[in-house]
N, C-alpha and C. Protein backbone atom coordinates (compact mmCIF):
# COMPACT_ATOMS: atom_id res chain seq x y z
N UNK A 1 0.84 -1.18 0.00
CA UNK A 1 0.00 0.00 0.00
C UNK A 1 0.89 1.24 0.00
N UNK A 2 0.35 2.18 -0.77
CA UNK A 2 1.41 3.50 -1.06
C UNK A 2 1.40 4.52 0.41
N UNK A 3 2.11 5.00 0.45
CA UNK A 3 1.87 6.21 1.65
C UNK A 3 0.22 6.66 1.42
N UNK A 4 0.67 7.26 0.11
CA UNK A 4 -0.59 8.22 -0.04
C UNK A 4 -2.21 7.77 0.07
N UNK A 5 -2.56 6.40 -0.16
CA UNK A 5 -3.40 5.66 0.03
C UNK A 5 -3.72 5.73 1.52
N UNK A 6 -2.80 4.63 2.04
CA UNK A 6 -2.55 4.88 3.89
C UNK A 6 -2.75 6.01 4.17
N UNK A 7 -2.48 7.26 3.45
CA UNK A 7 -2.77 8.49 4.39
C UNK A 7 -4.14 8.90 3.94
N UNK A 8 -5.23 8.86 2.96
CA UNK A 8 -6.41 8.66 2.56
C UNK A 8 -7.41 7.65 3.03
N UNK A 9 -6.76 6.88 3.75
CA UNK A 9 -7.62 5.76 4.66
C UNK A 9 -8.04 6.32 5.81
N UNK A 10 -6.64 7.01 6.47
CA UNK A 10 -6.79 7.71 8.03
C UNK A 10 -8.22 8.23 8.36
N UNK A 11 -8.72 7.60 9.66
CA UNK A 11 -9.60 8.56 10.54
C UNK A 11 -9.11 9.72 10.93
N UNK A 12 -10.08 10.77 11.16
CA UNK A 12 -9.36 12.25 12.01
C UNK A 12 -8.55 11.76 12.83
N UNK A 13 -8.68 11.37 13.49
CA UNK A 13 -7.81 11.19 14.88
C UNK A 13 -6.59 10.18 13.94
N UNK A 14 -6.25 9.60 13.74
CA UNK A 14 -5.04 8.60 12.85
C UNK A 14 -4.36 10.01 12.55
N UNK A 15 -5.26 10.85 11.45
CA UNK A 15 -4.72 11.49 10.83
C UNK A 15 -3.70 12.95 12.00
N UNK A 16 -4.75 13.32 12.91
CA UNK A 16 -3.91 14.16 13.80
C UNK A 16 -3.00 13.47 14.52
N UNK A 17 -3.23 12.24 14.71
CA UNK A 17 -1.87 12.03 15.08
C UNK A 17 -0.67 11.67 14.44
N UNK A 18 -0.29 11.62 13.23
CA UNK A 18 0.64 11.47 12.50
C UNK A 18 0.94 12.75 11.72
N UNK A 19 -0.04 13.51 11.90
CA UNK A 19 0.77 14.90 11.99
C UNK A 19 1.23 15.74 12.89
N UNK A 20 0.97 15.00 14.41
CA UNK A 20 1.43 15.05 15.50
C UNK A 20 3.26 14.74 15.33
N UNK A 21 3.25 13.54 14.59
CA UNK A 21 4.40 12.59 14.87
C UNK A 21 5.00 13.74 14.15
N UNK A 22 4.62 13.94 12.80
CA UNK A 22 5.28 14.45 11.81
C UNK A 22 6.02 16.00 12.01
N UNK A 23 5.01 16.93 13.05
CA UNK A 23 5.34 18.22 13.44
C UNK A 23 6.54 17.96 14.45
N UNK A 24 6.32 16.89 15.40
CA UNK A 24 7.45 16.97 16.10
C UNK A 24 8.83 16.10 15.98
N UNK A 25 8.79 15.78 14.84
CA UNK A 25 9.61 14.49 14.76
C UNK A 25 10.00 13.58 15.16
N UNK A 26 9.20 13.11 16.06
CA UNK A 26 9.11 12.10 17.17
C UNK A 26 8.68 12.50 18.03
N UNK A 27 8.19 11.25 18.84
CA UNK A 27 7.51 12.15 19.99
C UNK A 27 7.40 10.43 21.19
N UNK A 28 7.55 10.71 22.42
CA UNK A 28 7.34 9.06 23.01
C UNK A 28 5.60 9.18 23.13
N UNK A 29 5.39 7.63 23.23
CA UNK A 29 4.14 7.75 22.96
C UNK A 29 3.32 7.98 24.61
N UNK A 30 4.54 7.95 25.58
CA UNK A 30 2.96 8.53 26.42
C UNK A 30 2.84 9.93 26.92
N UNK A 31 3.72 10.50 25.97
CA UNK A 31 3.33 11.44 25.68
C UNK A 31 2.47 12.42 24.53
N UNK A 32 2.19 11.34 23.58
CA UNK A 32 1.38 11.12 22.69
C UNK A 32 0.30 11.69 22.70
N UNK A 33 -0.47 10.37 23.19
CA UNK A 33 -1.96 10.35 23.79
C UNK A 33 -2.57 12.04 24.51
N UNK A 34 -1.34 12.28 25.34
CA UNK A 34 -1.54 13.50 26.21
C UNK A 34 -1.63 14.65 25.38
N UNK A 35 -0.68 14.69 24.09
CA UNK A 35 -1.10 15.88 23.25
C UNK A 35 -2.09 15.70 22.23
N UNK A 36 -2.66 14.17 22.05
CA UNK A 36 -3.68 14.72 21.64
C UNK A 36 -4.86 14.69 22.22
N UNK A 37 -5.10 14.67 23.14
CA UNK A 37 -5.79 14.48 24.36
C UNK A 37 -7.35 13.42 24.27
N UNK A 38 -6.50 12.44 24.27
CA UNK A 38 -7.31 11.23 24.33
C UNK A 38 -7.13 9.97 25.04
N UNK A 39 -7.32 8.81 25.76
CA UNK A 39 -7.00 8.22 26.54
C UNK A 39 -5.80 7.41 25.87
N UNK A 40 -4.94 6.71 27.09
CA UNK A 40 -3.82 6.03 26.55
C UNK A 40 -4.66 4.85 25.49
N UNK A 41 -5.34 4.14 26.08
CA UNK A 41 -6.41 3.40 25.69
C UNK A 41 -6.31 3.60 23.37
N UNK A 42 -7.45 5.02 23.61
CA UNK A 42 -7.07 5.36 22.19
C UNK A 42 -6.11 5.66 21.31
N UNK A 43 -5.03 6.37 22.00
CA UNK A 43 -3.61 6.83 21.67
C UNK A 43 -3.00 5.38 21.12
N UNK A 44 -3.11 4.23 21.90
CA UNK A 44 -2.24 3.54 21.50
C UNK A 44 -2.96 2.06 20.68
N UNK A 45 -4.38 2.15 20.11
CA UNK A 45 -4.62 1.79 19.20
C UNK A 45 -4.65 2.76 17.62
N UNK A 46 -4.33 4.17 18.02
CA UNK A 46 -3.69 4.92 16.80
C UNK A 46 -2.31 4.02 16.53
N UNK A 47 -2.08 4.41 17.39
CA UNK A 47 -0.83 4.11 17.15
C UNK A 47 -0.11 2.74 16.43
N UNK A 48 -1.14 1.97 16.88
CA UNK A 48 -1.08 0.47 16.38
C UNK A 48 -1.56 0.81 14.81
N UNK A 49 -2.57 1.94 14.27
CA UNK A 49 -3.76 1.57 12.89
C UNK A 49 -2.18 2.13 11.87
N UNK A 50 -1.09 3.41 12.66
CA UNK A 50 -0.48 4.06 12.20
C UNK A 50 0.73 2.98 12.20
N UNK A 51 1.36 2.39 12.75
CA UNK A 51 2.29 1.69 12.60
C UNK A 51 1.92 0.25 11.17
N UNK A 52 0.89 -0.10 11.51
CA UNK A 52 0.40 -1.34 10.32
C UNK A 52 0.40 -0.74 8.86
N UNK A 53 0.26 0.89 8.72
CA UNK A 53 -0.30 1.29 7.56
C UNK A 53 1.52 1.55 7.07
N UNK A 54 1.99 1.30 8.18
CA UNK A 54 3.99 1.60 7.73
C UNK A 54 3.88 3.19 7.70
N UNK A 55 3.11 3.98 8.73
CA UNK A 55 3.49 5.29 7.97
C UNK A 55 4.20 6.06 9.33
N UNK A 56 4.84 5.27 10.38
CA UNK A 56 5.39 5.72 11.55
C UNK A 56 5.86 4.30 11.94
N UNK A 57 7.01 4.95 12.67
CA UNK A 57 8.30 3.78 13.41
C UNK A 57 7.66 3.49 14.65
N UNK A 58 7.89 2.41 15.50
CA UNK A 58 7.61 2.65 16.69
C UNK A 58 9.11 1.44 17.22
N UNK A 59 9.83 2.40 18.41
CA UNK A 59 11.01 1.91 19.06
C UNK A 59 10.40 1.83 20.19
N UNK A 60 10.72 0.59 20.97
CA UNK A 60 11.14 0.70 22.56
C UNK A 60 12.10 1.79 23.29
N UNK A 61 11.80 2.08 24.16
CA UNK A 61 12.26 2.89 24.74
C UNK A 61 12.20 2.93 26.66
N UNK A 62 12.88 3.74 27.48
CA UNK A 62 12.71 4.12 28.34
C UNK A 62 12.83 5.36 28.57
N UNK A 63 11.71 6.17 28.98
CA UNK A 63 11.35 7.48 29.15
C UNK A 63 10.86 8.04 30.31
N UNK A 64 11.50 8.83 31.43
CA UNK A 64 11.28 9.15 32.85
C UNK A 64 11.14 7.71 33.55
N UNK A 65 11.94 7.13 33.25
CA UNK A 65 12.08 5.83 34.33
C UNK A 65 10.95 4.97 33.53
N UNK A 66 10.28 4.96 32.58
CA UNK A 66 9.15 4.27 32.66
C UNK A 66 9.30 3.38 30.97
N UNK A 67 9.07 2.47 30.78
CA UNK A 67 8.85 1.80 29.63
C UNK A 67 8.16 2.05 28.66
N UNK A 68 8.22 2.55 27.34
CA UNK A 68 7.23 3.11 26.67
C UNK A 68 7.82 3.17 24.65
N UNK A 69 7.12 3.46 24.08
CA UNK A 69 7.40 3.67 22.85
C UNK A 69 7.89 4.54 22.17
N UNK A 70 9.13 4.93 21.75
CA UNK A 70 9.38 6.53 20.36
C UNK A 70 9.05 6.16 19.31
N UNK A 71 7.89 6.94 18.32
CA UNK A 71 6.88 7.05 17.90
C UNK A 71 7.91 8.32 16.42
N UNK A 72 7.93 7.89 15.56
CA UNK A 72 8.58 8.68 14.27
C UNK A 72 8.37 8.50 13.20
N UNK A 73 8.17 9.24 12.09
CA UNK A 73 7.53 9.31 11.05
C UNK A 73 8.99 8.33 10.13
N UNK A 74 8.07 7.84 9.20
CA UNK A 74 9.46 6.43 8.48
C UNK A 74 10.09 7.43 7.63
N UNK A 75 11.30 6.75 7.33
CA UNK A 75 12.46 7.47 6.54
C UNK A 75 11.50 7.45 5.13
N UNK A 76 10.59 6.70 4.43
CA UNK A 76 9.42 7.56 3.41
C UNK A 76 8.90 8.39 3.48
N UNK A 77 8.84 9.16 4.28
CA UNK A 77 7.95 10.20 4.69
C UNK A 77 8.77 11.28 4.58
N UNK A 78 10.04 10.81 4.87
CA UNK A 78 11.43 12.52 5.24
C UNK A 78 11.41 13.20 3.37
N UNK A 79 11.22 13.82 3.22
CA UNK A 79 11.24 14.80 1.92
C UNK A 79 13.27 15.17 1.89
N UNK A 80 14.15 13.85 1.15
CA UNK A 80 15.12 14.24 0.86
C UNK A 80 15.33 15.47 -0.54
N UNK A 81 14.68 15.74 -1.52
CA UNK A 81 15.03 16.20 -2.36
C UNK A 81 15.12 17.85 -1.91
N UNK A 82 14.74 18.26 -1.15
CA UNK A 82 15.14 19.66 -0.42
C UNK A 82 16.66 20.03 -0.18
N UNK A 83 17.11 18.54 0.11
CA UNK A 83 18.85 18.68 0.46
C UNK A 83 19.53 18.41 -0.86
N UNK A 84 18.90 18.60 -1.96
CA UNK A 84 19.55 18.28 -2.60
C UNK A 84 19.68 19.47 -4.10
N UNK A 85 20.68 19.78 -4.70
CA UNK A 85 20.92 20.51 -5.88
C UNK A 85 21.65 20.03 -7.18
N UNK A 86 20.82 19.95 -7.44
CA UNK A 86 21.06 18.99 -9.10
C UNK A 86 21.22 17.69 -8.63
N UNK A 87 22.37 16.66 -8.83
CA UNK A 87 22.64 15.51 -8.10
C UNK A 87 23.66 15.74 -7.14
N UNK A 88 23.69 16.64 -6.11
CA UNK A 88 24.76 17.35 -5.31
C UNK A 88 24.17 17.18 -4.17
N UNK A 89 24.48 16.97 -3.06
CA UNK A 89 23.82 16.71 -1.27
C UNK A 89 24.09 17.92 -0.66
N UNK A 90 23.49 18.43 -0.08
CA UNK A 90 23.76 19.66 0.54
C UNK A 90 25.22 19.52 1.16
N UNK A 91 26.08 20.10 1.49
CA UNK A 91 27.29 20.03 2.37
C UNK A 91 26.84 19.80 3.59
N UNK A 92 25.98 20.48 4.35
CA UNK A 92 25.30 20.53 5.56
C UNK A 92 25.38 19.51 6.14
N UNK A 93 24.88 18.12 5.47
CA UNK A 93 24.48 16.92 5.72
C UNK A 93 25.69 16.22 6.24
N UNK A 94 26.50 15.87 7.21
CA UNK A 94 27.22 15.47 7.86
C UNK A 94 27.95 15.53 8.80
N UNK A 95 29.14 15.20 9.38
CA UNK A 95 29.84 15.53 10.80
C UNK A 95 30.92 16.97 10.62
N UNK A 96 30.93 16.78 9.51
CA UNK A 96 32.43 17.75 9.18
C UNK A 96 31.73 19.37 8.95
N UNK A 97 32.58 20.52 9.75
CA UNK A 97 32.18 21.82 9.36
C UNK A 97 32.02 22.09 7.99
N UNK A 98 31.56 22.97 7.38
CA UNK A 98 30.98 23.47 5.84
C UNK A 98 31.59 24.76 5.89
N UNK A 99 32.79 25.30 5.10
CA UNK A 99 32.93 26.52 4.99
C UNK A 99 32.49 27.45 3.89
N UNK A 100 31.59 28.45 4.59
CA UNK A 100 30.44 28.90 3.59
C UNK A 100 31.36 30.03 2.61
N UNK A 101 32.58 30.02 2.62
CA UNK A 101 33.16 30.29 1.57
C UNK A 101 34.28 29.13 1.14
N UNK A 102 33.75 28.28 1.02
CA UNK A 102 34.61 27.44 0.72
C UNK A 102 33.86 26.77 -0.73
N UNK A 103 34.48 26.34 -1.69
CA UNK A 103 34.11 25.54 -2.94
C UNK A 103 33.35 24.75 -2.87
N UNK A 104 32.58 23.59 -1.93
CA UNK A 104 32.09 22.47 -1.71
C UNK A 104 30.40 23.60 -1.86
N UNK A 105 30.50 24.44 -1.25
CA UNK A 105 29.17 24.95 -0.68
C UNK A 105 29.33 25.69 -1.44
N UNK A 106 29.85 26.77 -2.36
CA UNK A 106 29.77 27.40 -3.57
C UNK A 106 29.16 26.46 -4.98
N UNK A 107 29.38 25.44 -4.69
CA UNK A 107 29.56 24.95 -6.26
C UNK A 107 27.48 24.27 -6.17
N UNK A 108 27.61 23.92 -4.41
CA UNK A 108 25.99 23.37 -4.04
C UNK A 108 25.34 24.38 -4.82
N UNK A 109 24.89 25.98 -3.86
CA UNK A 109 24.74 27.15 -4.46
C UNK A 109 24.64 27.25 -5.75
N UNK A 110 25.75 27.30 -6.66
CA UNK A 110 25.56 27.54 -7.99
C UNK A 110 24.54 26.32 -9.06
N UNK A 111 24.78 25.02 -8.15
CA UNK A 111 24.04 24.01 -9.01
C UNK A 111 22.16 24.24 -8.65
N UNK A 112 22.09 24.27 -7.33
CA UNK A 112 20.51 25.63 -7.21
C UNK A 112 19.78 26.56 -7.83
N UNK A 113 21.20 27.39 -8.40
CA UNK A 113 20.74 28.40 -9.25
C UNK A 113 20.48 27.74 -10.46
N UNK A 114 21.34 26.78 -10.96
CA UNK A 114 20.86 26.46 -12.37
C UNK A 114 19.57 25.60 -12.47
N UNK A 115 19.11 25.01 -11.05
CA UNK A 115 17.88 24.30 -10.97
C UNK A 115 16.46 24.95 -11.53
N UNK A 116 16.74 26.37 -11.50
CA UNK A 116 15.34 27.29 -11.90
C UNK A 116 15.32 27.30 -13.56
């Protein structure tokens, strides 16, 4: 099933909550339920309709001492082509500083401009 389908299936509530997930980029799930203010009960059969449809991760976790789920939108969902200019990766994208006068990040820049 495509994202976009799965996301055309969603009930309101499915649907606010995976734009829950999505606004915050994770979020643990019992803290979930609480923002969208509905019982754990419901929160975490979303959570179950949203995980089956593949359109959110769900990790184990421990959170304030307590056992619980991190709740994140799947690497399908992340919109890479923003980082990207022509077939070039943003510089940004890694461990190493970017010197914004430096060639690596000039040449990103210029391949941007020719994108229009």
């Amino acid at each position: 099933m495509s994202t976009q389908t799965a996301e055309n299936e969603l009930s309101e509530d499915e649907y606010r909550g995976l734009e829950l997930i999505r606004e915050t980029s994770g979020i643990h799930q019992s803290s979930f339920w609480k923002e969208l203010d509905v019982s754990s009960r419901k929160g975490s059969r979303i959570v179950e309709s949203l995980v089956e449809k593949e359109l959110i991760d769900r990790e184990e976790t421990v959170h304030d001492g307590h056992n619980t789920y991190y709740l994140s939108p799947t690497a399908a969902d992340l919109e890479f082509s923003l980082l990207m200019a022509g077939d070039m990766l943003s510089p940004f994208v890694g461990d190493e500083e970017v010197d914004a006068q430096g060639d690596t990040f000039s040449q990103w820049v210029m391949n941007l401009a020719y994108e229009e």
